[in-house]
Protein backbone atom coordinates (compact mmCIF):
# COMPACT_ATOMS: atom_id res chain seq x y z
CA UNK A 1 0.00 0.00 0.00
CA UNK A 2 1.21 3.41 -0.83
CA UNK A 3 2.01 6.65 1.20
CA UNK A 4 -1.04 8.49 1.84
CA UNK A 5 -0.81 12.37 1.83
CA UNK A 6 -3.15 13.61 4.45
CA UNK A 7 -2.59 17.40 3.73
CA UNK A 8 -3.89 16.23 0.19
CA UNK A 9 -7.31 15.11 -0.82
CA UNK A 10 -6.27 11.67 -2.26
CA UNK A 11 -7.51 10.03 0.81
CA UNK A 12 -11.01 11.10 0.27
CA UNK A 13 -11.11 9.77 -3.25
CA UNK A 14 -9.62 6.33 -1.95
CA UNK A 15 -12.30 6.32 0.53
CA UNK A 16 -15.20 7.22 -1.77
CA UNK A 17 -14.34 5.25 -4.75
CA UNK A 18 -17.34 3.73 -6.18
CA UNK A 19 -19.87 5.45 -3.71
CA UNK A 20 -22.23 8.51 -4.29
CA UNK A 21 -19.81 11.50 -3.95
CA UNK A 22 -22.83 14.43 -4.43
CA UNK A 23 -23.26 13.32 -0.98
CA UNK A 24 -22.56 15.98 1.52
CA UNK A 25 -20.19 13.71 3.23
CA UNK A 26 -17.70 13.53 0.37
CA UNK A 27 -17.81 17.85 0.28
CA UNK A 28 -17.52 17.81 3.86
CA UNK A 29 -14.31 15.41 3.93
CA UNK A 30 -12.92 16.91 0.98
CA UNK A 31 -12.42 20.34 2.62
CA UNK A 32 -11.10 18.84 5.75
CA UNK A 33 -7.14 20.40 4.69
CA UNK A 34 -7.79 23.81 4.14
CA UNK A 35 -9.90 24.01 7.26
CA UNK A 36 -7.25 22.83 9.29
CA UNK A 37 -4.58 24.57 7.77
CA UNK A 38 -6.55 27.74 8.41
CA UNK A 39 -7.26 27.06 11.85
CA UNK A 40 -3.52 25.93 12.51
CA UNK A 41 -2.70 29.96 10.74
CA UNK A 42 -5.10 31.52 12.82
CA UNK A 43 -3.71 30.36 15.94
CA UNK A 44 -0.53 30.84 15.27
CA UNK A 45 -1.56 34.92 14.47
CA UNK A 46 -3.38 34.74 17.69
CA UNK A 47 -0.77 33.52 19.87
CA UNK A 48 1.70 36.11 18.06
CA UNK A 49 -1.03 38.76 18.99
CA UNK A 50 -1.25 37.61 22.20
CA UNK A 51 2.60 37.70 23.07
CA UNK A 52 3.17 40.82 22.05
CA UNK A 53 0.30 42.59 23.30
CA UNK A 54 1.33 41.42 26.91
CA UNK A 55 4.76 42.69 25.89
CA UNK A 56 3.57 45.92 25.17
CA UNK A 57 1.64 46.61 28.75
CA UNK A 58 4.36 45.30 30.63
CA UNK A 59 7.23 47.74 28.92
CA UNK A 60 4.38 50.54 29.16
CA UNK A 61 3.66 49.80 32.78
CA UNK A 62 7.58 49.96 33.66
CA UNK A 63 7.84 53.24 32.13
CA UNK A 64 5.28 54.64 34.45
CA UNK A 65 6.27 52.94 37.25
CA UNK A 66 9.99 54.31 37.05
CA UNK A 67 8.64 57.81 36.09
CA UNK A 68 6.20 57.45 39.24
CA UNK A 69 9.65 56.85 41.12
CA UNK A 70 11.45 59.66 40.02
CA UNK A 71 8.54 62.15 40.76
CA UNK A 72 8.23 60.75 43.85
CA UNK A 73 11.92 60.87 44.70
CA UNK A 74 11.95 64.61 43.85
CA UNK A 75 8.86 65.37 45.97
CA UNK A 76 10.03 64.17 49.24
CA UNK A 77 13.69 65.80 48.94
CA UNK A 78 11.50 69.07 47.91
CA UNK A 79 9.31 68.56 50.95
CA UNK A 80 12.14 67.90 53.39
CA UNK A 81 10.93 69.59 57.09
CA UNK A 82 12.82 72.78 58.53
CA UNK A 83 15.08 72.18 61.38
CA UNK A 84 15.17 75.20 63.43
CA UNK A 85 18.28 76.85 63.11
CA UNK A 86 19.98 77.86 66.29
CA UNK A 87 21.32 81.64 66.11
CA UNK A 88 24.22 82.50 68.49
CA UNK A 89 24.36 86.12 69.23
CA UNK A 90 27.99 87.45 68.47
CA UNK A 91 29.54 89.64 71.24
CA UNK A 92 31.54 92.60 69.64
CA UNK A 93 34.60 93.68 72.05
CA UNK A 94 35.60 97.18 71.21
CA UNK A 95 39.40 97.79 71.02
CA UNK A 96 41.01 99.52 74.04
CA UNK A 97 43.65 102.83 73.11
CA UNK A 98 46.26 103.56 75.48
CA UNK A 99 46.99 107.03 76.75
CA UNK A 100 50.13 107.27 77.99
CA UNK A 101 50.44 110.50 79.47
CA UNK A 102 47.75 112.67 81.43
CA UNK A 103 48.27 116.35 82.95
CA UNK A 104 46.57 117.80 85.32
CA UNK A 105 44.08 120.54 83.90
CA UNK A 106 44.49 122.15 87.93
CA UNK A 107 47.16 121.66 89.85
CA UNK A 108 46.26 120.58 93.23
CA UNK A 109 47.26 123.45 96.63
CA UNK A 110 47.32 121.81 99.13
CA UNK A 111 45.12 124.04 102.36
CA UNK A 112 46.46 126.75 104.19
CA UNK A 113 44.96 128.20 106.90
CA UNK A 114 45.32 132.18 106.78
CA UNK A 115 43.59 134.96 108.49
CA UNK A 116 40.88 136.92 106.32
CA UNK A 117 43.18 139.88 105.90
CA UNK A 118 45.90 137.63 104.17
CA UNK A 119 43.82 136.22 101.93
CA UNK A 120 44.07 137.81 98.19
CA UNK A 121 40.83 137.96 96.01
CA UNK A 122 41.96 135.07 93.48
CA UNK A 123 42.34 132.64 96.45
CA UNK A 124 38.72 133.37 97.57
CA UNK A 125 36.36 130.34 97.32
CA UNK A 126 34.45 130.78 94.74
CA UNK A 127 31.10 131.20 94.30
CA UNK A 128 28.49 129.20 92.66
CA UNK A 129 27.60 131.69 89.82
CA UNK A 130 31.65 132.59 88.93
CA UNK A 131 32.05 128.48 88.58
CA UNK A 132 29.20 128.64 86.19
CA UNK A 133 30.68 131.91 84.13
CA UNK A 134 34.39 130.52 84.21
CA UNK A 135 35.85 129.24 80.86
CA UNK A 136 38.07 126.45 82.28
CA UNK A 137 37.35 122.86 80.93
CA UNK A 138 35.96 120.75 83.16
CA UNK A 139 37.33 117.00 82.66
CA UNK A 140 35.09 113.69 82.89
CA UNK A 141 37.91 111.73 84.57
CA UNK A 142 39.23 112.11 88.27
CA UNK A 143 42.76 112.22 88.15
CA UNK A 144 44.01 111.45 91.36
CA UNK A 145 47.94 110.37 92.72
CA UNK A 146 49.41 113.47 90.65
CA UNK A 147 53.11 114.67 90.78
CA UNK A 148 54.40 117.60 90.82
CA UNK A 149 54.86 118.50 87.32
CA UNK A 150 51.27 117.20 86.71
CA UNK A 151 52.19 113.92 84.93
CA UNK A 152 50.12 111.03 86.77
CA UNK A 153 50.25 107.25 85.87
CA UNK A 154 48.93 105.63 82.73
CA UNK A 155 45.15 105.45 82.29
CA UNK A 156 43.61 102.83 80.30
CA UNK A 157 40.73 104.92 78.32
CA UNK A 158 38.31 102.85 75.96
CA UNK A 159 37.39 105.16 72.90
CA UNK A 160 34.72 103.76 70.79
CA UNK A 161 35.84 103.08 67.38
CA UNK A 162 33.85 102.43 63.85
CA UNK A 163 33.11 99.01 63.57
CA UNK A 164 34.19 97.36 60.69
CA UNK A 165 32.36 96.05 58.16
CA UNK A 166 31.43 92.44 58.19
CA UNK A 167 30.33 90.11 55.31
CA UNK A 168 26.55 88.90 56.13
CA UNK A 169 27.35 84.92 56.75
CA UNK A 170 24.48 83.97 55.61
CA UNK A 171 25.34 85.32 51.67
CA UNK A 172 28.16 82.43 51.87
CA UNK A 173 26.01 79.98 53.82
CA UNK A 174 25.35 76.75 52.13
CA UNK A 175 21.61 75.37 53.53
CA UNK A 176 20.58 72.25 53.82
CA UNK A 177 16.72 72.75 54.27
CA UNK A 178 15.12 76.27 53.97
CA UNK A 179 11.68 77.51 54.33
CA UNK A 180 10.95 77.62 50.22
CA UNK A 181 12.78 75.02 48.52
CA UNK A 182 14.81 75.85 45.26
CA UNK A 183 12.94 73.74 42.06
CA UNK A 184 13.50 73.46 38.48
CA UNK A 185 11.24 75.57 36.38
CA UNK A 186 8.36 73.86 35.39
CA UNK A 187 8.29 71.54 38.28
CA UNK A 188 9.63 67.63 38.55
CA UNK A 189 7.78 66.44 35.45
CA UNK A 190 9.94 69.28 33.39
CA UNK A 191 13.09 67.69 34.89
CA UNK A 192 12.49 64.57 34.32
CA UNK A 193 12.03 65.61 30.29
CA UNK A 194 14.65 68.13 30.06
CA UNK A 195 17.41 65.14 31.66
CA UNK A 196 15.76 62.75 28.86
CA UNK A 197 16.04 64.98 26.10
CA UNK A 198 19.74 65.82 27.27
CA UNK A 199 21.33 62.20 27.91
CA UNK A 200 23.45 61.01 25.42
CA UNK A 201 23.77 56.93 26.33
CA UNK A 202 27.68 56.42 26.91
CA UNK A 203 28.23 53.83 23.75
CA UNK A 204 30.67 51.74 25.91
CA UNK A 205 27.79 51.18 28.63
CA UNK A 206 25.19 50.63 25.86
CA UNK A 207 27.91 47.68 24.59
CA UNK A 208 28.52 46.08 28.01
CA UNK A 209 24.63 46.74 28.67
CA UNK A 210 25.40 48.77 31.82
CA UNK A 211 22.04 50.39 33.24
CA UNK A 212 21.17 52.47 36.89
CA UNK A 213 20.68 55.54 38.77
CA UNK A 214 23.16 57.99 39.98
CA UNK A 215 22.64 60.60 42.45
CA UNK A 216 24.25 63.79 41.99
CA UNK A 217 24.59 66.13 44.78
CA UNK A 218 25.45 70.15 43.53
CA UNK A 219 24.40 73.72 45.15
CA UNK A 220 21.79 76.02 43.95
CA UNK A 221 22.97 79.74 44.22
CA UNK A 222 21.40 82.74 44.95
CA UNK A 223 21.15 82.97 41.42
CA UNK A 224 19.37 79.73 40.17
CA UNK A 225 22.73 78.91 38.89
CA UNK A 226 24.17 74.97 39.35
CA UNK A 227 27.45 74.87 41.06
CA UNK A 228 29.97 72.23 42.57
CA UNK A 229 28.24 69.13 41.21
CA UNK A 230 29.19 65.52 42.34
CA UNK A 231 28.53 62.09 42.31
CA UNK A 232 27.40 61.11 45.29
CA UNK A 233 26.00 57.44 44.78
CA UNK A 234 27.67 56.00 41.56
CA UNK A 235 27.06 53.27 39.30
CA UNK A 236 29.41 52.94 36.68
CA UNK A 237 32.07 55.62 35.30
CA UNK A 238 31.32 56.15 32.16
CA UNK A 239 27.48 56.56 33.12
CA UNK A 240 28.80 58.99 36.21
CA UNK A 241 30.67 61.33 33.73
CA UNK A 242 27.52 61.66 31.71
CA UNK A 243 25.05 62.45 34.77
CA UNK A 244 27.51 65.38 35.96
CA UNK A 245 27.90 66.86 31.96
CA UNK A 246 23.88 66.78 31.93
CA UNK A 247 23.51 68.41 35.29
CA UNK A 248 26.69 70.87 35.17
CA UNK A 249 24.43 71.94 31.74
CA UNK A 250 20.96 72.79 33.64
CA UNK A 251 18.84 75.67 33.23
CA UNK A 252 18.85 78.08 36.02
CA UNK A 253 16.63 77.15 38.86
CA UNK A 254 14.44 79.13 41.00
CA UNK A 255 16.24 79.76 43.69
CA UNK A 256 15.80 78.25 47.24
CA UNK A 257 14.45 81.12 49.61
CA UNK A 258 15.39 81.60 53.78
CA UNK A 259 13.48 84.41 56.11
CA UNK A 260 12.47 86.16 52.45
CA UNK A 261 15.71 86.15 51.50
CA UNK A 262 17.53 83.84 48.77
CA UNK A 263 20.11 82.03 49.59
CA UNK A 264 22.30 78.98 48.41
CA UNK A 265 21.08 75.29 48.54
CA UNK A 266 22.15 72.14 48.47
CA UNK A 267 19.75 69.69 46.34
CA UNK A 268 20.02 66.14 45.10
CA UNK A 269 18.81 64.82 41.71
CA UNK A 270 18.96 60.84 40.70
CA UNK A 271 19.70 60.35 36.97
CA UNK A 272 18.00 57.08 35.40
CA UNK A 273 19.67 55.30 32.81
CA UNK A 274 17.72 52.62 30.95
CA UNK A 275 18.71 50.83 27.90
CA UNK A 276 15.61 50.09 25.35
């Protein structure tokens, strides 16, 4: 007996040789290969569907899972709680100037008891309206212990000087937490873009398939400006380089803000890299 070919219809001739074939069992049999063939395509196009459709949601639930992260992870640095700041009240000691030499403006008589006749009109005591008309200089200080030339000791007299002008410290200060947070124009959703837009994947990373996040650490200033960025949690160097080029790069910020006033910042943003 011969091979029989069951993807062809020789079969169903063999089998109704010599019987009524306008039956509707011999149509029936005789269209038996295309239907399966068909079914056997359609599956196939429906598992294919299938697969990839589940491939789809997972890789677009991913993406919003990480950007969920991110937004997240920006939030709760921006909402960090104020700790109160202690201020200690500087004492300012003024300098001290030396005199080294102080006369007598009178010189001291010592009493002498004469009789009224003897006495001359300039040694009279005098009375309270000539001490008020007199034009000698009457002296704040005491001098006591003089000699006879009218030199007495040293004397130690503080004269108040200009103080000096002082740098405010808080122009130099670098914050940790302050009462209005600096952020990124546009808000965390803006940064998120901008730092996508801006990456440039480090080819030998792509190669080795190197992927994660590094934190950078860098200072806001009074200006919005970025300043002394570094990595602070690293993941690989070549992706490290990249995260400090993008940030070193950023857009002025809006400034973080202390008492009213602005004032310098230091802020933390975690750069995702994700191969395709």
């Amino acid at each position: 007996m011969s091979k029989i070919d069951l993807v062809s219809n020789d079969w169903c001739d063999l089998v109704f040789e010599g019987k009524n074939k306008e039956y509707g069992a011999y149509k029936l049999r005789k269209g038996t290969s295309k239907r399966n063939i068909f079914a056997l395509i359609v599956i196939l196009l429906a598992t294919v569907l299938l697969f990839l459709g589940v491939s789809i949601v997972r890789m677009v639930e991913a993406a919003q899972k990480e950007k969920y992260t991110d937004a997240v992870e920006l939030s709760a640095i921006a909402e960090q709680k104020k700790k109160p700041e202690v201020k200690k009240e500087v004492v300012k000691i003024e300098p001290k100037k030396v005199v080294e030499q102080v006369k007598n403006s009178i010189k001291f008589t010592p009493p002498v008891i004469k009789k009224d006749s003897e006495v001359k009109p300039e040694e009279e005591l005098k009375q309270q309206e000539d001490l008020v008309k007199t034009n000698t200089a009457i002296g704040a200080i005491d001098v006591k212990n003089g000699s006879d030339d009218g030199v007495v000791m040293r004397l130690d007299e503080k004269i108040k000087e200009p103080e000096p002008v002082k740098a405010d410290p808080v122009e130099n200060k670098v914050f940790d937490v302050v009462e209005q947070q600096p952020s990124f124009p546009g808000g965390p959703a803006a940064l998120n873009s901008w730092l996508r837009e801006n990456i440039k994947y480090p080819v030998v990373a792509a190669e080795n398939g190197v992927e994660g996040r590094v934190t950078v650490q860098f200072v806001v200033e009074r200006d919005g400006s970025v300043s002394g960025a570094h990595v602070v949690k690293s993941v690989d160097p070549s992706l490290d380089k990249e995260a400090l080029r993008v940030v070193s790069r950023m857009p002025k910020w809006i400034p973080g803000k202390q008492n009213g006033q602005s004032v310098r910042v230091k802020f933390f943003v975690p750069v995702t890299f994700r191969l395709q």
